[in-house]
Protein backbone atom coordinates (compact mmCIF):
# COMPACT_ATOMS: atom_id res chain seq x y z
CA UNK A 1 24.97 -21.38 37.60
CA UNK A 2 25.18 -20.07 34.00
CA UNK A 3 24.84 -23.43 32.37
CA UNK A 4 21.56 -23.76 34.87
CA UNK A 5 19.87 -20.86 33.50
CA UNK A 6 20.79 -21.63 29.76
CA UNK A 7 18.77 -24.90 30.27
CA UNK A 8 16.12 -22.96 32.07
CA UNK A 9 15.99 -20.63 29.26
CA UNK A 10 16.13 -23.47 26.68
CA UNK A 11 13.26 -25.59 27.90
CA UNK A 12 11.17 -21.90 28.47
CA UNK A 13 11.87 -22.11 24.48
CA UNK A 14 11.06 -25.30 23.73
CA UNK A 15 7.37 -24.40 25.56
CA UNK A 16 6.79 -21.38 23.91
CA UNK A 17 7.67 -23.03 20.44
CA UNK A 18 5.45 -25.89 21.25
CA UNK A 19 2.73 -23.32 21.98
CA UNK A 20 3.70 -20.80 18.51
CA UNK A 21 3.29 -24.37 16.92
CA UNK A 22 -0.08 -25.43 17.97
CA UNK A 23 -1.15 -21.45 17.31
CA UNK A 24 -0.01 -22.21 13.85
CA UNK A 25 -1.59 -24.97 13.69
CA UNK A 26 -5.46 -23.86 14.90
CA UNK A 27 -4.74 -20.34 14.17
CA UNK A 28 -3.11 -19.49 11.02
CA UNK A 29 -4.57 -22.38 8.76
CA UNK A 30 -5.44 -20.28 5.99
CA UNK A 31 -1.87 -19.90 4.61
CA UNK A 32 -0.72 -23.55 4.45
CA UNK A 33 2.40 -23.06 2.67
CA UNK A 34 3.36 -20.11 5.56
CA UNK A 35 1.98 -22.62 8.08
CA UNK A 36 4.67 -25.63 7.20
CA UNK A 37 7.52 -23.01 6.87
CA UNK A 38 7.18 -21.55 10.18
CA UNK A 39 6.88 -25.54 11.75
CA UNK A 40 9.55 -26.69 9.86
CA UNK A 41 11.79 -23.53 11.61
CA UNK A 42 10.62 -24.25 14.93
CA UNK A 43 11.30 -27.86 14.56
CA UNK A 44 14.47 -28.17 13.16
CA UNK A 45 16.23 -24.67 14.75
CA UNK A 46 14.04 -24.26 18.22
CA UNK A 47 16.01 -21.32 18.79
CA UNK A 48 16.75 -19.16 15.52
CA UNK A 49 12.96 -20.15 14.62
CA UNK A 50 11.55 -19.15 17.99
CA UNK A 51 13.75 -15.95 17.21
CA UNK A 52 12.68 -15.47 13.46
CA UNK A 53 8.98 -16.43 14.43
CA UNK A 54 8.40 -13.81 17.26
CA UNK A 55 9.94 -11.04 15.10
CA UNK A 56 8.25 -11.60 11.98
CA UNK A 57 6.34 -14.82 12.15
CA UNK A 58 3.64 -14.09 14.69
CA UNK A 59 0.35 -12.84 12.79
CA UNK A 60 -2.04 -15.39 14.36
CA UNK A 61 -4.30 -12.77 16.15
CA UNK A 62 -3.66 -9.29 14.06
CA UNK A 63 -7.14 -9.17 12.22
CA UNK A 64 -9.03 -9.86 15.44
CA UNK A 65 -6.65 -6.96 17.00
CA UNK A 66 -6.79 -4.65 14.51
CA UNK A 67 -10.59 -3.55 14.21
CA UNK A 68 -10.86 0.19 13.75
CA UNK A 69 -13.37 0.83 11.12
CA UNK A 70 -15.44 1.88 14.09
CA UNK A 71 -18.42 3.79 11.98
CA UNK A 72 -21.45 5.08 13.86
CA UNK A 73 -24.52 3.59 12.98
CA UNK A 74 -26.04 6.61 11.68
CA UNK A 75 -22.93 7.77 9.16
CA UNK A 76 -22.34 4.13 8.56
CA UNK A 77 -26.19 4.49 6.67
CA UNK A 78 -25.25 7.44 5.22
CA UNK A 79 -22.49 6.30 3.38
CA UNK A 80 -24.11 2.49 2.51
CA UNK A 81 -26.99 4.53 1.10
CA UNK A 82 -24.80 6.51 -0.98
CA UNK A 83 -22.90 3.87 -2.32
CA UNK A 84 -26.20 1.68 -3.44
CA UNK A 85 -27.45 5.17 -4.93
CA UNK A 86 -23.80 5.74 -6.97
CA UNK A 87 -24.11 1.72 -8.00
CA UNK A 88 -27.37 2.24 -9.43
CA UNK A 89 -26.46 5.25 -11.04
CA UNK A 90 -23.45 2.77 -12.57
CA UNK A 91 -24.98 0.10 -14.01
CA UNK A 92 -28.24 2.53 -15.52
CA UNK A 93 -25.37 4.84 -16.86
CA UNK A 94 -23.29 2.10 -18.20
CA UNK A 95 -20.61 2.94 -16.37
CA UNK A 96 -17.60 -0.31 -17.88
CA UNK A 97 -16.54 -2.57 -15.16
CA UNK A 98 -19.70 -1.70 -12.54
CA UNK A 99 -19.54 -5.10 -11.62
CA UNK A 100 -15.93 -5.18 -11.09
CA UNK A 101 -16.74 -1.96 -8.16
CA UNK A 102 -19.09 -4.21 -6.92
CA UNK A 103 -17.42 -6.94 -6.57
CA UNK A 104 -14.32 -5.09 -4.87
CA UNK A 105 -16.94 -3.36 -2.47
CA UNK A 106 -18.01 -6.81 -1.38
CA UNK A 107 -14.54 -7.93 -0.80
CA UNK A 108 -14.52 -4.68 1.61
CA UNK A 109 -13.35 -1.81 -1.06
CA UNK A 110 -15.04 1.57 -0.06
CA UNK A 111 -18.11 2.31 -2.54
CA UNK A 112 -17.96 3.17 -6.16
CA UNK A 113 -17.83 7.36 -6.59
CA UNK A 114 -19.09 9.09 -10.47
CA UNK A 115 -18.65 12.33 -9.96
CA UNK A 116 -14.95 13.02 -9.83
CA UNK A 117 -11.67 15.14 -11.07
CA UNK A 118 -8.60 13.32 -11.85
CA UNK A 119 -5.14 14.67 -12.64
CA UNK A 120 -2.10 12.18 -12.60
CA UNK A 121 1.49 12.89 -11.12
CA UNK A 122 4.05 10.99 -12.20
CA UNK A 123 6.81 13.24 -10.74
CA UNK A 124 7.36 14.03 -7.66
CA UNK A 125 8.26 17.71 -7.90
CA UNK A 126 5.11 18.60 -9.48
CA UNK A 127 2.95 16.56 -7.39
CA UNK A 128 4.51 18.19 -4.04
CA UNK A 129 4.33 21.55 -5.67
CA UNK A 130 0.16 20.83 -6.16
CA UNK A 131 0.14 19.81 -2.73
CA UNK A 132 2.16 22.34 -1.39
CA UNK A 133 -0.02 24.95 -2.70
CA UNK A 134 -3.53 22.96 -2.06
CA UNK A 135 -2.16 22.93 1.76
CA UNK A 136 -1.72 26.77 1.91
CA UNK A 137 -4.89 27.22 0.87
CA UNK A 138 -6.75 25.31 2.87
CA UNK A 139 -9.42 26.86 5.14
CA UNK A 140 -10.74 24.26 7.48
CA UNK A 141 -8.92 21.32 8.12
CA UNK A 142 -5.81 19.38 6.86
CA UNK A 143 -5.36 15.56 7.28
CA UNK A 144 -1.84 13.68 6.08
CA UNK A 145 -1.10 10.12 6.35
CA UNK A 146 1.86 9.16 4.94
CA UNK A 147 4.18 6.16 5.89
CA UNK A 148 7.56 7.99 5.42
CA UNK A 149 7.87 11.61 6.56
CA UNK A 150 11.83 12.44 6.25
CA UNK A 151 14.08 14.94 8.13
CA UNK A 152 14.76 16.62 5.22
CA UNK A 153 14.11 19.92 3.59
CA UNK A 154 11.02 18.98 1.69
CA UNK A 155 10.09 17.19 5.12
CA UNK A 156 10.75 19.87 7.25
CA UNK A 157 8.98 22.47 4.02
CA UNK A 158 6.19 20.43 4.80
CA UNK A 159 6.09 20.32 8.48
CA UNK A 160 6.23 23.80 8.28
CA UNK A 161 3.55 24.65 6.55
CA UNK A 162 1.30 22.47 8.81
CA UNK A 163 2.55 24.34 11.93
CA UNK A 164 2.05 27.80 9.70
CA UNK A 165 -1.76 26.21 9.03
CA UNK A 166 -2.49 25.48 12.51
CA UNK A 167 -1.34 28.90 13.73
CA UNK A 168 -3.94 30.30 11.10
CA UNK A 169 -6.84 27.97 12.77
CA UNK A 170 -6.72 25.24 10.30
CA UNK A 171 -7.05 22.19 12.01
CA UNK A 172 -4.09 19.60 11.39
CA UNK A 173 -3.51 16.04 11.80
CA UNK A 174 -0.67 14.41 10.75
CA UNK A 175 -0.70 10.60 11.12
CA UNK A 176 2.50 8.67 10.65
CA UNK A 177 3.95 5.12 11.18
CA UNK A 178 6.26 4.61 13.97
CA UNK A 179 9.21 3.01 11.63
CA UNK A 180 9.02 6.51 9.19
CA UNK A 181 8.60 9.14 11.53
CA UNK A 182 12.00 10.73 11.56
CA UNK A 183 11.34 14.71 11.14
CA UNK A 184 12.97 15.64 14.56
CA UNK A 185 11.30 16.13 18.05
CA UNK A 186 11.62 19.84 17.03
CA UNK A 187 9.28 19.82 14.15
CA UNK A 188 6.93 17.52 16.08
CA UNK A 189 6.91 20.08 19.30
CA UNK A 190 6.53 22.77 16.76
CA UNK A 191 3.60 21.93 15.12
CA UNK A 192 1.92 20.54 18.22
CA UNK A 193 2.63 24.03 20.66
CA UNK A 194 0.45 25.42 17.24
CA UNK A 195 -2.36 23.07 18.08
CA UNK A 196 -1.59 20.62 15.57
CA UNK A 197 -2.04 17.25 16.44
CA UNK A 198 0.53 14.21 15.42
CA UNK A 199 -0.50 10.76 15.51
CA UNK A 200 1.76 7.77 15.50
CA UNK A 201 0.96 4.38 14.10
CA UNK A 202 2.36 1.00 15.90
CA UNK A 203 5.10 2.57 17.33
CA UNK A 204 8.35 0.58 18.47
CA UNK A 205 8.05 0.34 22.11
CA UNK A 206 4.68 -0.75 22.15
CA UNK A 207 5.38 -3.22 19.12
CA UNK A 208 8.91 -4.91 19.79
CA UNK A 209 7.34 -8.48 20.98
CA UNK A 210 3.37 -7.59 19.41
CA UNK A 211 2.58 -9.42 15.98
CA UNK A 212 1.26 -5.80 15.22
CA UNK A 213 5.24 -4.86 14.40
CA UNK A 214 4.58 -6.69 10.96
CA UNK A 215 2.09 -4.49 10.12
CA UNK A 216 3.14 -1.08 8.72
CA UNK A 217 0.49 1.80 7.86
CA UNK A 218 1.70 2.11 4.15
CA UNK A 219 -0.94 4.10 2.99
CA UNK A 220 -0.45 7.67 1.53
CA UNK A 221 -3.26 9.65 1.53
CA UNK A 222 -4.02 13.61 2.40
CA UNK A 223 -7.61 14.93 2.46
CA UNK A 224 -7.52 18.87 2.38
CA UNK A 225 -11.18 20.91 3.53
CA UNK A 226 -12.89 17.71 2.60
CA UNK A 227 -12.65 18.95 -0.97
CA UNK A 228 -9.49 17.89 -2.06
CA UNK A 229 -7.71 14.52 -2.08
CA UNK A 230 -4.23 12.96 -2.60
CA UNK A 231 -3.49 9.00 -2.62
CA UNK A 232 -0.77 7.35 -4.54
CA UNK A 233 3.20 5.95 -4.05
CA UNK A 234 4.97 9.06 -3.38
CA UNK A 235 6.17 9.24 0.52
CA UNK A 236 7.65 12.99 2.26
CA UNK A 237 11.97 13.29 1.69
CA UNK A 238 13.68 14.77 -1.09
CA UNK A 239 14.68 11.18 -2.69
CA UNK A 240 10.74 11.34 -3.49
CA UNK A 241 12.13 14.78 -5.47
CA UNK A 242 15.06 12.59 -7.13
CA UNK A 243 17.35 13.89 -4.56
CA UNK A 244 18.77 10.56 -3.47
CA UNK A 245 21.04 8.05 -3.96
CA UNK A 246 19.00 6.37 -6.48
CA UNK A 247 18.48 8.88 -8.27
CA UNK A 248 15.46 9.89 -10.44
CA UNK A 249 12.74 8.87 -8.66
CA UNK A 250 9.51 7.55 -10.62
CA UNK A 251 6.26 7.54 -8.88
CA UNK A 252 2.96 7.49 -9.11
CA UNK A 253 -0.14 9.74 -7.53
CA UNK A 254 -3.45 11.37 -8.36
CA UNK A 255 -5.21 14.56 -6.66
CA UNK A 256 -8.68 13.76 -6.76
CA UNK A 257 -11.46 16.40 -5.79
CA UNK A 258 -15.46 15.18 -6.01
CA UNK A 259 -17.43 12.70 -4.62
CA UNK A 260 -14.47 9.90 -3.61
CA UNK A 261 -13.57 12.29 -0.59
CA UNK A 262 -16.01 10.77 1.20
CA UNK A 263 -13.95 7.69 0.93
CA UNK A 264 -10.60 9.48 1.84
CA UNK A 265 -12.06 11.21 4.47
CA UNK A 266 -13.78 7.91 5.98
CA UNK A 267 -10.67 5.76 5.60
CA UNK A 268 -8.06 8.72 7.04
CA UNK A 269 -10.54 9.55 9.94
CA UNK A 270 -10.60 5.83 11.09
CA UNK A 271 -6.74 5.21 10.85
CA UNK A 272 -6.63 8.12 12.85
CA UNK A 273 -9.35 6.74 15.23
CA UNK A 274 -7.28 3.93 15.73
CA UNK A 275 -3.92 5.45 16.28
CA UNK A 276 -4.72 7.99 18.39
CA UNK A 277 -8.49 7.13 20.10
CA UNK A 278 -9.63 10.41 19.17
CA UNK A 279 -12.80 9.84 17.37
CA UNK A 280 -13.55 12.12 14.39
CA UNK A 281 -15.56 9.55 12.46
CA UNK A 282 -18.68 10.62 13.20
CA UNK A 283 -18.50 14.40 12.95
CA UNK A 284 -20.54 14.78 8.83
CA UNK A 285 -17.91 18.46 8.75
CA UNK A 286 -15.24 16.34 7.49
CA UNK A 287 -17.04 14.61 4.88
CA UNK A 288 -17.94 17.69 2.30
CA UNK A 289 -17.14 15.51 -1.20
CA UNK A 290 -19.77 14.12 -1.30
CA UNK A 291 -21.09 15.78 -4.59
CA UNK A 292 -18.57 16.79 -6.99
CA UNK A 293 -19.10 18.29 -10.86
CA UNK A 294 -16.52 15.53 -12.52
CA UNK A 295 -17.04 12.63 -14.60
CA UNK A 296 -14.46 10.24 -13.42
CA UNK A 297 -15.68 7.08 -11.47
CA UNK A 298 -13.04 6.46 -8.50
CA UNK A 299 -13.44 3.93 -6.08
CA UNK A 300 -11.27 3.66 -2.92
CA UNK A 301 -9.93 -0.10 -2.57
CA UNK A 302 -7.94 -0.42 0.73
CA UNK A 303 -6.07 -3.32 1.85
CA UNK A 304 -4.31 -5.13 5.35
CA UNK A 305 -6.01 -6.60 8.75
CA UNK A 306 -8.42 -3.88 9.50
CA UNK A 307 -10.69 -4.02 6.54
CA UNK A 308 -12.50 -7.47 6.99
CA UNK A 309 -12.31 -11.35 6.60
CA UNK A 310 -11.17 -10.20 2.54
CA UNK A 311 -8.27 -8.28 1.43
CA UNK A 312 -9.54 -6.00 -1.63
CA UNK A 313 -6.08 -5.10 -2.26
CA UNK A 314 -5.36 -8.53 -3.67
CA UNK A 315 -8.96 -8.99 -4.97
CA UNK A 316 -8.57 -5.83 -6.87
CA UNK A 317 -5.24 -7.13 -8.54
CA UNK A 318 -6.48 -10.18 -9.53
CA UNK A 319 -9.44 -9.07 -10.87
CA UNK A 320 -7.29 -7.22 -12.95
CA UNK A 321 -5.39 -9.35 -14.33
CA UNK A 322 -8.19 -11.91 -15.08
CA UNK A 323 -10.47 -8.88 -16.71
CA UNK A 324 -7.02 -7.90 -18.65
CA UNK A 325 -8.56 -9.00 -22.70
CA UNK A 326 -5.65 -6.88 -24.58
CA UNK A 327 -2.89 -5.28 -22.46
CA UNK A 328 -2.02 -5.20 -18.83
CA UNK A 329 0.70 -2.55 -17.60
CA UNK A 330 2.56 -2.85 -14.10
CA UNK A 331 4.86 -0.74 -12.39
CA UNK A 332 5.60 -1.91 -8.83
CA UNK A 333 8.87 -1.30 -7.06
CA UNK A 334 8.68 -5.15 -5.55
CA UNK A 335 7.40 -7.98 -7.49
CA UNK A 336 6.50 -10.92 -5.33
CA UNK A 337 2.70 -12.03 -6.00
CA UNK A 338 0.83 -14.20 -4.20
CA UNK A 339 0.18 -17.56 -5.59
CA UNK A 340 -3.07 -16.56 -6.96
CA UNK A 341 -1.82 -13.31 -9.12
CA UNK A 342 0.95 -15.20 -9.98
CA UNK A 343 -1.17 -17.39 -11.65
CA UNK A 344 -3.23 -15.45 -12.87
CA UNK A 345 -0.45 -13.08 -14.77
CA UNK A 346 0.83 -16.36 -16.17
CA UNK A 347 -2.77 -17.74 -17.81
CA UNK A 348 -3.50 -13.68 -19.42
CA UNK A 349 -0.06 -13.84 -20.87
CA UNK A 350 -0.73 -17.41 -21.73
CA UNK A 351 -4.63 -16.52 -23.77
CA UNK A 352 -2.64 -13.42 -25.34
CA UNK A 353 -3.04 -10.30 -23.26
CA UNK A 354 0.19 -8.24 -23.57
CA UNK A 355 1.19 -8.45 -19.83
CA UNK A 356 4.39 -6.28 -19.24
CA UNK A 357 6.08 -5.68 -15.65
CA UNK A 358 8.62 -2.27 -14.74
CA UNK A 359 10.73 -2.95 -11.73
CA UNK A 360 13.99 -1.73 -10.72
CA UNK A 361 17.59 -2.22 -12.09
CA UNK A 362 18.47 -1.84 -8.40
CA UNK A 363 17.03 -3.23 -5.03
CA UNK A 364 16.60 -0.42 -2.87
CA UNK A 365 16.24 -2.74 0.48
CA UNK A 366 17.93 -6.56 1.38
CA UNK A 367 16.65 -9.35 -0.47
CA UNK A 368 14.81 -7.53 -2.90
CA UNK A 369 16.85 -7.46 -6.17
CA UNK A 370 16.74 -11.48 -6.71
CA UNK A 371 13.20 -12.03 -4.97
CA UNK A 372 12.15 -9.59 -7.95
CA UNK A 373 13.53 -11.23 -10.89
CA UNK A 374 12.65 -15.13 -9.25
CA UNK A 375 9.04 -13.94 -9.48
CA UNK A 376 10.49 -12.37 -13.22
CA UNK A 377 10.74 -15.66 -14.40
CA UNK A 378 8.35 -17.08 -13.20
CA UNK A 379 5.71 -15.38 -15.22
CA UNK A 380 8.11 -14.63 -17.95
CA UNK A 381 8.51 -18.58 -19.20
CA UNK A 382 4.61 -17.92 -19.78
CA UNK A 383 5.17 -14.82 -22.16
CA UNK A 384 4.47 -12.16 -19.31
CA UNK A 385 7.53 -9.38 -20.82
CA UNK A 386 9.51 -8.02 -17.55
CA UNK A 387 11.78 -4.80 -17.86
CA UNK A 388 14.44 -3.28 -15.85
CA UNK A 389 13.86 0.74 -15.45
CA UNK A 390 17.59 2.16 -16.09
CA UNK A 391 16.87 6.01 -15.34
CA UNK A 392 16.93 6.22 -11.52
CA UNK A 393 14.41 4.14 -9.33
CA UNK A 394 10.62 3.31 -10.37
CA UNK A 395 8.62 3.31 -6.95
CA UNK A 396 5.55 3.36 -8.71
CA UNK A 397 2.47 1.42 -7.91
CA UNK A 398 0.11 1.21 -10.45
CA UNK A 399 -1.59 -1.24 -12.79
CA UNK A 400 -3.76 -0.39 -16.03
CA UNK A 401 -6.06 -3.39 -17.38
CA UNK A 402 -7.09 -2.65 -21.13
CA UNK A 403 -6.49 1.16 -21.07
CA UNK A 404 -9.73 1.83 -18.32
CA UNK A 405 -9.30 -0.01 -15.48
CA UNK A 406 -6.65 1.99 -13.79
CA UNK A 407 -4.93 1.51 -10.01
CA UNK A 408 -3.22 3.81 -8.40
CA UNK A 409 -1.96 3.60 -4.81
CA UNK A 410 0.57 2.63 -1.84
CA UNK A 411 0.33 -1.12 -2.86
CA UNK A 412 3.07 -3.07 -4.33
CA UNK A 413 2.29 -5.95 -6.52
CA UNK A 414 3.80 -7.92 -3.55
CA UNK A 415 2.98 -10.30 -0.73
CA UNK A 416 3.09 -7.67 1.82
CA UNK A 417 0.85 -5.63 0.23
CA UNK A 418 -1.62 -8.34 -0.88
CA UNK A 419 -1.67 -9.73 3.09
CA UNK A 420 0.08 -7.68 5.97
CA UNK A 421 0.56 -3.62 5.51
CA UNK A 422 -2.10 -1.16 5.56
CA UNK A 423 -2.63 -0.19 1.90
CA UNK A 424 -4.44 2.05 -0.02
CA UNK A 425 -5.36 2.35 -4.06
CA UNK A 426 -7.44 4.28 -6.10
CA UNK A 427 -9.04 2.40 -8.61
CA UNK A 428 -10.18 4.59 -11.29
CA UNK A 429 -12.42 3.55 -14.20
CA UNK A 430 -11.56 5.84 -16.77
CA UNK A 431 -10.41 5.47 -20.75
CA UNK A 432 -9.21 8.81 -21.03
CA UNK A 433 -6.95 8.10 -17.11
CA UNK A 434 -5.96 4.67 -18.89
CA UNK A 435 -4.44 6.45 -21.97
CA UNK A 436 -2.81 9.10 -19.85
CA UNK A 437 -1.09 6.03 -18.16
CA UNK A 438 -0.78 3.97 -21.05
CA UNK A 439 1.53 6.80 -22.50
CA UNK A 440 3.75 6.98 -19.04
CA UNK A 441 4.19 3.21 -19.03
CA UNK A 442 5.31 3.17 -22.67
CA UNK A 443 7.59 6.53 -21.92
CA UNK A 444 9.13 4.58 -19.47
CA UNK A 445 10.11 1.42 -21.71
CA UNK A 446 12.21 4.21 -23.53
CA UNK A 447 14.20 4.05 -20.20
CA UNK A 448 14.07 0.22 -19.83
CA UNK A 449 16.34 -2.38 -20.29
CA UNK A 450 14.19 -5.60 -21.12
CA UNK A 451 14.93 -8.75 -18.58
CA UNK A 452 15.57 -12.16 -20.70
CA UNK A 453 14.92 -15.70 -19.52
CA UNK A 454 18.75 -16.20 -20.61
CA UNK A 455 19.61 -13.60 -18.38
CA UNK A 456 18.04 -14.93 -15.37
CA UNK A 457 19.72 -18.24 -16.14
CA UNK A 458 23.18 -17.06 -16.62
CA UNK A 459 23.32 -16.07 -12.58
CA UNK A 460 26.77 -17.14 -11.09
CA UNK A 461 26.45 -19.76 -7.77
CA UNK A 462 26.74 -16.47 -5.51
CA UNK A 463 23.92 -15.05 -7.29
CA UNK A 464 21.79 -18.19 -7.05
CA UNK A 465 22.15 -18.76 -3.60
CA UNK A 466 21.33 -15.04 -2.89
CA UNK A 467 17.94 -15.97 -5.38
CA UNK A 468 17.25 -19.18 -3.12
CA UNK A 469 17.22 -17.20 0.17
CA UNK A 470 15.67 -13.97 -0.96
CA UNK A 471 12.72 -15.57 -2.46
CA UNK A 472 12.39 -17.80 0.49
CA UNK A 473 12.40 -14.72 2.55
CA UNK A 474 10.45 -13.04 0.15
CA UNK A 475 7.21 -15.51 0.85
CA UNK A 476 7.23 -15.66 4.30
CA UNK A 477 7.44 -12.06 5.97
């Protein structure tokens, strides 16, 4: 009887891989590299590749799924109007790199902003103290979206302060994703009984056999009275406060307040649209940034299956990198670029431009140690300069192109990033934002041990095989 249903269960296998291949096949044709990985698994191990492919293979239908910029006609004139009127503005005002914004709003980037304040966080205890206090003073509304929200005490500070906000009137939305939401049913109940509202993004039940699993909300964003803005790396736990494990935690983030909260508001109020079907997009109270008294051009480039046939994320970066004439400055926690950034980082190096990479000494998840430093030398036999950041962990996610073009954001310069989370950068064209970060990226080689070519080469068999397999897994998830 047993050995009956184990060949029932086998040839149900065999159909559905026949059926993942031919979806691979007509459906996911754009990748053809992922395409003849995933046919080789289900070919040659039916079973483990059925397993592997409908836990982390399946993609084929996510972008058709995943639709939620749902923006009312009316608002959706509004804000193209503005945008042509701030591009205009751009190119008469010489504004560097205008045709880099436009370019990145084609490939579905939110519209080019001018009039804009800036400050840059590069630790995490100041920028949660700003935060902190920009929450207590709010008077209207709060939004938060954040992919990590620990059970903690700067986690439970936080969730605190929201319930403390909503009992005051402030309305409060706090949008998570499923796989970080861990600040206790308590908390949650809490703020909710206060008339807060929590949403949760792709949760687990609703996931476990959905393609959708594979894509996380990464973005970190918070959007305060529609005045006030936060985007960068930094997620909600006291590691983000150098409280953990790893140590000192390096990170990036900028508050922004002006004319890109438009763009905050737009892309926080349609995440929340989609997690939650409670439609705040068109209701013009939430979008009150629209002027602004700065000076600082921002543009909000988001990334992953909901923002069109294009994903600006990896438009932005390679842009970057091809605009790059003199230096090019990365931080990124995981270093796995597609094929064309990869390239691309190899060629600048290649024609001159100083091209230098901070990653970790130390992988904080599986496979991500020897992934980075295959992708290391890759670009380093091409004169790209790759260094290890000895004072804690760097979870930073930035990238400054000649001292001006500046990004700041949730997105790793990483495969993930570039293709399957929800992401979220702000690209900031700037010289005097470039020279702040400049100066933090060359503070940090201080505390940076540089990676060698020899060094890579010198791996022991263990450590080879553990290269072979975690760049393999590397380019496929």
């Amino acid at each position: 009887m047993l050995e009956l249903i184990w060949d029932n269960l086998l040839v149900l296998i065999y159909l559905l891989d026949l059926v993942f291949l031919l979806s691979i096949l007509f459906l996911e044709r754009s990748d053809p590299e992922k395409a003849l990985f995933w046919i080789l698994m289900l070919i040659v191990l039916p079973v483990a590749g059925f397993i592997l492919y409908l836990f982390l293979g399946q993609t084929f239908y996510s972008k058709r799924e995943f639709r939620s910029r749902n923006i009312p006609e009316g608002l959706e004139g509004r804000v193209e109007s503005f945008g042509r009127e701030m591009m205009d503005r751009a190119v008469k005002e010489g504004v560097p790199d205008a045709d880099v914004a436009r370019a990145l709003h084609a490939a579905g980037a939110q519209m080019l902003t001018l009039r804009n304040d800036v400050r840059l966080f590069t630790d995490g205890n100041e920028k949660f103290d700003a935060l902190k206090e920009d929450i207590m003073k709010a008077k209207r509304f709060i939004h938060l979206e954040y992919y990590i929200i620990r059970k903690d005490p700067l986690g439970d500070e936080i969730v605190s302060l929201l319930t403390r906000k909503a009992e005051e009137g402030v309305e409060v939305r706090l949008l998570v994703d499923a796989l970080g939401f861990n600040t206790g049913a308590r908390g949650k109940r809490a703020l909710e009984r206060a008339g807060g509202k929590v949403g949760v993004f792709h949760s687990a039940a609703t996931c476990f056999l959905s393609p959708k699993k594979n894509n996380r909300n990464h973005r970190k964003i918070a959007v305060i009275d529609g005045e006030i803005g936060y985007i960068g790396g930094f997620n909600i736990g006291t590691e983000y406060l150098g409280q953990g494990e790893l140590g000192y935690w390096r990170d990036s983030a900028v508050r922004v307040s002006g004319s890109a909260l438009i763009s905050l508001s737009l892309r926080f109020n349609t995440d929340w649209l989609y997690a939650t079907r409670e439609d705040i997009v068109a209701d013009g109270s939430y979008y009150c940034g629209i002027g602004g008294s700065g000076h600082t051009p921002v543009q909000i480039v988001e990334g992953g299956p909901d923002v069109g046939r294009d994903n600006a994320i990896a438009f932005q970066y390679l842009m970057m990198t091809e605009r790059a004439e003199r230096t090019l400055y990365i931080h990124t926690p995981y270093f796995a670029p597609n094929q064309a950034c990869l390239l691309a980082l190899r060629l600048a190096a290649m024609r001159g431009v100083d091209v230098r990479v901070i990653i970790p000494d130390k992988g904080d998840h599986p496979f991500v140690y020897w992934s980075n430093r295959k992708y290391a030398y890759e670009v380093m036999r091409s004169g790209v300069r790759v260094y290890e950041y000895n004072n804690g962990f760097v979870h930073s996610k930035t990238v400054v192109a000649d001292g001006r073009m500046c990004s700041v954001g949730s997105a790793n310069y990483d495969v993930r990033s570039m293709e399957l989370n929800f992401e979220a950068n702000a690209m900031i064209y700037s010289e005097d934002m470039g020279r702040q970060m400049d100066e933090a990226f060359m503070r940090d080689l201080g505390l940076c041990t540089e990676y060698t070519i020899e060094k890579y080469e010198s791996r022991t068999l263990g450590q080879r095989i553990s290269t072979s397999v975690s760049w393999l897994v590397s380019g496929q998830l």
